[in-house]
N, C-alpha and C. Protein backbone atom coordinates (compact mmCIF):
# COMPACT_ATOMS: atom_id res chain seq x y z
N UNK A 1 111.27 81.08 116.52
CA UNK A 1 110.63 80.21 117.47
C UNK A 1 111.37 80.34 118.79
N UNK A 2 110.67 80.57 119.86
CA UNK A 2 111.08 81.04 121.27
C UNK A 2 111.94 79.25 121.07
N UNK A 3 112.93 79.66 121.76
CA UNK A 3 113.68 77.87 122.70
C UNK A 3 114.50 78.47 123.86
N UNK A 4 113.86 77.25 124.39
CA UNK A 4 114.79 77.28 125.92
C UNK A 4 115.95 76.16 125.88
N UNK A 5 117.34 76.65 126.98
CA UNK A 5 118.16 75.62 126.97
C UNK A 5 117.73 74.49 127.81
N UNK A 6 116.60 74.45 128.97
CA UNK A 6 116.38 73.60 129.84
C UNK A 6 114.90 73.96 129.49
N UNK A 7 114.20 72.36 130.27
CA UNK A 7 112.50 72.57 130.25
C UNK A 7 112.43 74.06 130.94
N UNK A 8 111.22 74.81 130.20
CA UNK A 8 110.83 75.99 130.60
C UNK A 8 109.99 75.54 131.72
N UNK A 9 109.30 76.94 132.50
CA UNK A 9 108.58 76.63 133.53
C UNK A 9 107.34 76.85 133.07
N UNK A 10 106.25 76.92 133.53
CA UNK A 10 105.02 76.56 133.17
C UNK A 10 104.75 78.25 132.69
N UNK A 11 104.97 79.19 133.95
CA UNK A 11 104.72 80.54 133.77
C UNK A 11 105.24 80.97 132.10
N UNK A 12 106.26 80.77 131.86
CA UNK A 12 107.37 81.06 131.11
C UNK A 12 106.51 80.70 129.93
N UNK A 13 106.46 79.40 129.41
CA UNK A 13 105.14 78.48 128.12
C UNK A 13 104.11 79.45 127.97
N UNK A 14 103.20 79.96 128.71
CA UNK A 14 102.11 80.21 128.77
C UNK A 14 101.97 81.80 128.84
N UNK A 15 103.35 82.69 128.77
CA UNK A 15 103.47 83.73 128.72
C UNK A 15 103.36 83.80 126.86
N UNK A 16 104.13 82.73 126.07
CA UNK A 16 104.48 82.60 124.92
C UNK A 16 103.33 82.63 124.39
N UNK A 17 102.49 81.51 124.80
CA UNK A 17 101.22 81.13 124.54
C UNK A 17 100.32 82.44 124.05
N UNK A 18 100.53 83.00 125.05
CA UNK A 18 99.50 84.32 125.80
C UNK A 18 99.91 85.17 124.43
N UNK A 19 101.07 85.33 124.07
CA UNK A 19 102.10 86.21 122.98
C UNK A 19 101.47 85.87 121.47
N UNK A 20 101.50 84.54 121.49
CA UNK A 20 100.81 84.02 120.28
C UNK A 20 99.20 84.04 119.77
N UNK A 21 98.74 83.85 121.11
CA UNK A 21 96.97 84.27 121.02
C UNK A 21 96.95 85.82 120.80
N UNK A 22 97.54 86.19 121.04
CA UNK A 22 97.36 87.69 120.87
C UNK A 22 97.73 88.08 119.51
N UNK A 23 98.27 87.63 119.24
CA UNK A 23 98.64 88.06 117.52
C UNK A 23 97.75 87.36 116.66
N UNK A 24 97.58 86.13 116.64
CA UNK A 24 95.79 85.56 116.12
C UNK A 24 95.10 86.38 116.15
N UNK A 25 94.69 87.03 117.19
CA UNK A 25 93.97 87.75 117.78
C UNK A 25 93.35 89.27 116.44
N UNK A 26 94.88 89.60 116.37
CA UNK A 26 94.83 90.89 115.56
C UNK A 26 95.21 90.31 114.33
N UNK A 27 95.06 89.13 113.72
CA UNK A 27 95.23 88.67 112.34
C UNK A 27 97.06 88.58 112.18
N UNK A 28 98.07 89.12 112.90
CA UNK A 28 99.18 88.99 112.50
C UNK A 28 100.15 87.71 112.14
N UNK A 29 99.21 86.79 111.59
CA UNK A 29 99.08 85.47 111.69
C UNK A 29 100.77 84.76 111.33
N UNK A 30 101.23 84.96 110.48
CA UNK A 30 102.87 84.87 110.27
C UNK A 30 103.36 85.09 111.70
N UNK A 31 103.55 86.13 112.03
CA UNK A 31 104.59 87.00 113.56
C UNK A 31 104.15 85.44 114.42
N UNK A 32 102.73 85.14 114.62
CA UNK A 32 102.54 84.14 115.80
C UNK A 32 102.89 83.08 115.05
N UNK A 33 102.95 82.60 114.02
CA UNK A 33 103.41 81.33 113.45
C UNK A 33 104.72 80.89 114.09
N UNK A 34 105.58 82.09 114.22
CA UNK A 34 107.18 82.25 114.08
C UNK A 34 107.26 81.81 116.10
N UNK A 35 106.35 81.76 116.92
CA UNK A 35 106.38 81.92 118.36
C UNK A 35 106.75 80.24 118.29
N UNK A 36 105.69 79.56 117.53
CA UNK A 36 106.00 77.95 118.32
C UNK A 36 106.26 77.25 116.53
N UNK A 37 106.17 75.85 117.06
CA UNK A 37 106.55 74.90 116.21
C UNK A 37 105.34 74.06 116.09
N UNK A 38 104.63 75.44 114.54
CA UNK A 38 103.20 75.46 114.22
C UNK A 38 102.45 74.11 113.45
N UNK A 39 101.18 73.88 113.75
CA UNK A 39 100.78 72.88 112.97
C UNK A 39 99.97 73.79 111.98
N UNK A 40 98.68 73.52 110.72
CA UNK A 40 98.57 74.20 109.59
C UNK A 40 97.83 75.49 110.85
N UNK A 41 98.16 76.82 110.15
CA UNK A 41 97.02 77.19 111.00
C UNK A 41 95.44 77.69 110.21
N UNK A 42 95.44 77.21 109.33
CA UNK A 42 94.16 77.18 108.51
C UNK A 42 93.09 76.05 109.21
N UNK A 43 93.90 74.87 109.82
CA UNK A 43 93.03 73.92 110.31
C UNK A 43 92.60 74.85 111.66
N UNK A 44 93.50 75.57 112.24
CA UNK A 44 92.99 76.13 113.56
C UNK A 44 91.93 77.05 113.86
N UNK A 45 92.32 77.63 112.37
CA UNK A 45 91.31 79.05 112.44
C UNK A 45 89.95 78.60 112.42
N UNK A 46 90.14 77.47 111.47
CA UNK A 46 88.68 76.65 111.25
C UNK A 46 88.01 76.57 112.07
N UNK A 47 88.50 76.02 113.11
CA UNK A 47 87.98 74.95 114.33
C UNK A 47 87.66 75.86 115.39
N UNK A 48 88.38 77.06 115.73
CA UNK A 48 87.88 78.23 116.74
C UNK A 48 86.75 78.73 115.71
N UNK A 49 86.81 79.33 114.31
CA UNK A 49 85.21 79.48 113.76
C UNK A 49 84.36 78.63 114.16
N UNK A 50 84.40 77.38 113.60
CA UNK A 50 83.34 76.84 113.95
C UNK A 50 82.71 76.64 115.69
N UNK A 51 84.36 76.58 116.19
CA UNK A 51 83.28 76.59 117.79
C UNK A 51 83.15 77.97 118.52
N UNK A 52 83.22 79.19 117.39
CA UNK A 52 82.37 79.90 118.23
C UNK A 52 81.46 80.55 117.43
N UNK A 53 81.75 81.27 116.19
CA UNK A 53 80.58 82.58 115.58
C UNK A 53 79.83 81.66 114.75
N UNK A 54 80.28 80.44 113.97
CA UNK A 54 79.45 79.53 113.81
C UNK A 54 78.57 78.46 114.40
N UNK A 55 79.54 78.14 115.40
CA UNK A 55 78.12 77.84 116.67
C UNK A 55 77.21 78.70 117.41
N UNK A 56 77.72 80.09 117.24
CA UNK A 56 76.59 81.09 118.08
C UNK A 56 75.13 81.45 117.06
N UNK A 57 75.56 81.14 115.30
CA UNK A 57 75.32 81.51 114.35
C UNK A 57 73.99 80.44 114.21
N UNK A 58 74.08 79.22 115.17
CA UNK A 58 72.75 78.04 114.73
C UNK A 58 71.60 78.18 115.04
N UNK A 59 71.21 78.36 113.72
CA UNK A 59 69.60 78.70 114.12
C UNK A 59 68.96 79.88 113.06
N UNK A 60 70.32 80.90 112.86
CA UNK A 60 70.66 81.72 111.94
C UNK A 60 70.97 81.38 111.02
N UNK A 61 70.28 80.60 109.73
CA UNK A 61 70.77 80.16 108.36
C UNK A 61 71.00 81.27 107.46
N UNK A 62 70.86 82.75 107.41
CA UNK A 62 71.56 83.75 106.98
C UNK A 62 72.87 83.93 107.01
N UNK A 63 72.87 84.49 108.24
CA UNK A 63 74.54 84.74 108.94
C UNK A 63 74.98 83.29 109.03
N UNK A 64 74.84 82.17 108.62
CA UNK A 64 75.63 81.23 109.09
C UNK A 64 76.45 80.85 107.69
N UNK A 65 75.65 81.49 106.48
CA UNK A 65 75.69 81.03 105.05
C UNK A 65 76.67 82.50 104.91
N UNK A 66 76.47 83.20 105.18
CA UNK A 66 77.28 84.52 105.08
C UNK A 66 78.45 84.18 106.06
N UNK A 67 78.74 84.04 107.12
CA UNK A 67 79.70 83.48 107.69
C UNK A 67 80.57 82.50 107.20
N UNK A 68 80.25 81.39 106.87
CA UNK A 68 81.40 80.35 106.15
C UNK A 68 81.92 80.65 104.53
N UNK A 69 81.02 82.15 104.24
CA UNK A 69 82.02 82.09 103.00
C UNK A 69 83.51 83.23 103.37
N UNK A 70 83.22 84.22 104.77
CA UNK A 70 84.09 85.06 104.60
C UNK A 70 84.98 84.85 105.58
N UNK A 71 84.76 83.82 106.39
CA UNK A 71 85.59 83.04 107.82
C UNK A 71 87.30 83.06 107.42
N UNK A 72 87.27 83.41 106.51
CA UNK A 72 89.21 83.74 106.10
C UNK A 72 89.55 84.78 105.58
N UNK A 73 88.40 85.69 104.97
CA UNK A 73 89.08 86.94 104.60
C UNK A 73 88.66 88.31 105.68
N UNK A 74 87.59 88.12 106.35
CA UNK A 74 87.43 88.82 107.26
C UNK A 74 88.02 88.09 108.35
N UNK A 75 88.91 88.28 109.12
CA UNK A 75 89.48 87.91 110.75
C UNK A 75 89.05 88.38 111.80
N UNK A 76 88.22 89.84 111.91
CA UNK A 76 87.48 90.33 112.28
C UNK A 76 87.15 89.81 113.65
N UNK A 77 86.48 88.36 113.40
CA UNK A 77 85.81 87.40 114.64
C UNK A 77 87.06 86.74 115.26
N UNK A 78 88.20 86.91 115.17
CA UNK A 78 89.42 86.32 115.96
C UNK A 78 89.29 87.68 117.20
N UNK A 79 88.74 89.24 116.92
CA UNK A 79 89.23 89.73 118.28
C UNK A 79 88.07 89.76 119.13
N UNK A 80 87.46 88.63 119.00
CA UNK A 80 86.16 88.57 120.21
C UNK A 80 86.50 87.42 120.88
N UNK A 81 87.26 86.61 120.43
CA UNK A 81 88.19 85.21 121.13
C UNK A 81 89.65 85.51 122.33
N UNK A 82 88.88 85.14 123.12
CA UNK A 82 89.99 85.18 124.71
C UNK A 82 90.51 84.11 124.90
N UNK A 83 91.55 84.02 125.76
CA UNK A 83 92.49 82.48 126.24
C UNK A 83 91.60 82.47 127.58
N UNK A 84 91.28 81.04 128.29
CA UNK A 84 90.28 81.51 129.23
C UNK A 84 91.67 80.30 130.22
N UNK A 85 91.13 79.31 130.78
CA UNK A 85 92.07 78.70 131.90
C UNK A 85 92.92 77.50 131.05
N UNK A 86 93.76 77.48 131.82
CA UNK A 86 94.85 76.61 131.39
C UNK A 86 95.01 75.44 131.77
N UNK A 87 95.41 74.25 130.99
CA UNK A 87 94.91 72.68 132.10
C UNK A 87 96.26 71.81 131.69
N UNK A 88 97.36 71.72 132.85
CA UNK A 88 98.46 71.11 132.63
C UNK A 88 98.47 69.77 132.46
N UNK A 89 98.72 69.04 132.00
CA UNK A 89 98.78 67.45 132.36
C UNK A 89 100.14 66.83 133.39
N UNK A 90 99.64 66.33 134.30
CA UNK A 90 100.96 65.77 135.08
C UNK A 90 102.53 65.32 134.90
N UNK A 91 102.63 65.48 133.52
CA UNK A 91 104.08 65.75 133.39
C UNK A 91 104.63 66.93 132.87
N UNK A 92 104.08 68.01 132.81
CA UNK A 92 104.61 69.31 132.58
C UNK A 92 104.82 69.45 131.51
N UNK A 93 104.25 69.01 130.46
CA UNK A 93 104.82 68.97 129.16
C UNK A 93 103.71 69.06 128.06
N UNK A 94 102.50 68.66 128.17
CA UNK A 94 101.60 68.71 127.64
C UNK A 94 100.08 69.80 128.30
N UNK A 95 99.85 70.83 127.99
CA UNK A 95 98.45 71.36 128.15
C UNK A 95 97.20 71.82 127.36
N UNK A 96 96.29 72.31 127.98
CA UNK A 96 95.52 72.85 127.19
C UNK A 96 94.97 73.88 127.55
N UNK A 97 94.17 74.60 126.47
CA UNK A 97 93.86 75.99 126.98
C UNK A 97 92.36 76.55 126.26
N UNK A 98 91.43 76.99 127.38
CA UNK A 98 90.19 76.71 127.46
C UNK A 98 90.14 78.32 126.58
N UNK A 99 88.96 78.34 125.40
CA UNK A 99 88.69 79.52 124.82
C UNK A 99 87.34 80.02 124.72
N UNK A 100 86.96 81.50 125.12
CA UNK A 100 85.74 81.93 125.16
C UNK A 100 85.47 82.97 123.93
N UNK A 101 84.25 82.97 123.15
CA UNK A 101 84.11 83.65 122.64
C UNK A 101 82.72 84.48 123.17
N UNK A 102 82.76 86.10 123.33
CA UNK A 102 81.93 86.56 123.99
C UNK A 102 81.51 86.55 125.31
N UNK A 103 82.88 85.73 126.26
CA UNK A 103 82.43 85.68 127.28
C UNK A 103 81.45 84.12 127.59
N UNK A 104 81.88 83.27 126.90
CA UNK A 104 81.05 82.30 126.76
C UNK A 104 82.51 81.11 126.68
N UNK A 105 82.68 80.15 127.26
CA UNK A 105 83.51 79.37 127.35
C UNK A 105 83.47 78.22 126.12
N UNK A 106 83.96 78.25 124.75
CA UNK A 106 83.37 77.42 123.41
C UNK A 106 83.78 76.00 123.68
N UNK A 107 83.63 74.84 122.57
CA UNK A 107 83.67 73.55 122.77
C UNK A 107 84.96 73.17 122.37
N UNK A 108 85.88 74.35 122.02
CA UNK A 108 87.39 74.18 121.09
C UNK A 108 88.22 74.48 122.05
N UNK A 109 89.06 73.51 122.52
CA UNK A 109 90.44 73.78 122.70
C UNK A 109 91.61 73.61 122.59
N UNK A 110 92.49 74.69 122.52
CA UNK A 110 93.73 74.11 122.03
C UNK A 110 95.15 73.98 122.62
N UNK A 111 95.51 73.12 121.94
CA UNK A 111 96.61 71.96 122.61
C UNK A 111 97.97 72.02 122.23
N UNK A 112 98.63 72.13 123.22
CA UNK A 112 100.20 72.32 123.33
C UNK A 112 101.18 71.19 123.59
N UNK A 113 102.23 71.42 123.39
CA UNK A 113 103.02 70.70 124.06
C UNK A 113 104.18 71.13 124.03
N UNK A 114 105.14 70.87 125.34
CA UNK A 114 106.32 71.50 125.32
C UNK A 114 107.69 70.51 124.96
N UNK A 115 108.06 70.12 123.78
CA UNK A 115 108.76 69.15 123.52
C UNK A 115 110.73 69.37 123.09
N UNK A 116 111.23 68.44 123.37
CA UNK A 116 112.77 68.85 123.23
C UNK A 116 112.84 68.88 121.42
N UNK A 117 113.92 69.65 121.25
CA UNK A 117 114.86 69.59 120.16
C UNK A 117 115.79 69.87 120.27
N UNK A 118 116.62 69.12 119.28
CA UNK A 118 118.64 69.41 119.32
C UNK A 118 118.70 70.57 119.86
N UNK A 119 118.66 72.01 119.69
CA UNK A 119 118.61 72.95 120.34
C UNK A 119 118.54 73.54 121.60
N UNK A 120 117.19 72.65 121.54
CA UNK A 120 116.53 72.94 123.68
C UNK A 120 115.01 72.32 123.70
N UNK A 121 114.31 73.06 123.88
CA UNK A 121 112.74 73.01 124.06
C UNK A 121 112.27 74.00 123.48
N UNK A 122 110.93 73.37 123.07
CA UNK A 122 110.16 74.31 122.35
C UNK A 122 108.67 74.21 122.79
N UNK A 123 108.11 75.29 121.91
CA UNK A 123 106.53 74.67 122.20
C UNK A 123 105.82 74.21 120.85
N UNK A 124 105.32 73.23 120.69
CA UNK A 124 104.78 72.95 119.65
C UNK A 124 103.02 72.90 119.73
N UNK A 125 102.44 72.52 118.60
CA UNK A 125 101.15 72.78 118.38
C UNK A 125 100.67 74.42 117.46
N UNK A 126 99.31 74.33 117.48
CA UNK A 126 98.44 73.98 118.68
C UNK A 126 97.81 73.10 118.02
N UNK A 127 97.42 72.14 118.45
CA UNK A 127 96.17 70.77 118.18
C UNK A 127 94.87 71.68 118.81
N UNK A 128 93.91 70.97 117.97
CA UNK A 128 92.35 71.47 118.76
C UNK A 128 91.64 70.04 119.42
N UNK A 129 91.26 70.47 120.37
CA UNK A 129 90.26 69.92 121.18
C UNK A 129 88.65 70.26 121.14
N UNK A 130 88.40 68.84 121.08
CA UNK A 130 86.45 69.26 120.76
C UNK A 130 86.04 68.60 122.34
């Protein structure tokens, strides 16, 4: 888990961030676990499925029934998911981060925070946002 001895800077968080979406990304799901101070990430994976290839999927009761059975063994649909803008909250410590699938900005986002430990600082999360 990345730690800093002093609050990091915003650039600095969001480089990590950037480090960790990217390994989601390609399924290396452990390696990004190890970046922050993870919540389950089974709840996460969920919640980016559902707000994107399963929400693109409505309407489609085929692919939508074929979709929720293989949404964990195929990862496949994690490399069509981008980090899109970033939204700090006024004390530097808490953000969020807007995600597109396809080029399409989804209803899920997820949530950080940059919190102390005996050590230093860390980043913890990610929480999802609906």
């Amino acid at each position: 888990m990345r730690t800093w001895t002093q609050h990091p800077a915003q650039a600095d968080v969001e480089a990590v961030v950037r480090r960790y979406f990217n390994l989601l990304r390609v399924g290396r799901i452990p390696e990004a676990e190890q970046l922050i101070d993870h919540n389950p990430v089974r709840h996460v994976l969920r919640s980016l499925w559902t707000g994107s290839v399963e929400a693109s999927a409505e309407g489609d009761e085929a692919s939508r029934n074929l979709a929720v059975d293989e949404w964990e063994q195929d990862l496949s649909w994690l490399g069509e998911l981008k980090l899109a803008d970033f939204h700090w909250g006024d004390t530097g410590s808490h953000f969020s981060v807007e995600i597109t699938y396809r080029a399409q900005t989804i209803e899920v986002a997820l949530s950080f925070w940059v919190k102390p430990v005996d050590a230093g600082w860390v980043i913890a999360g990610p929480g999802t946002l609906w």
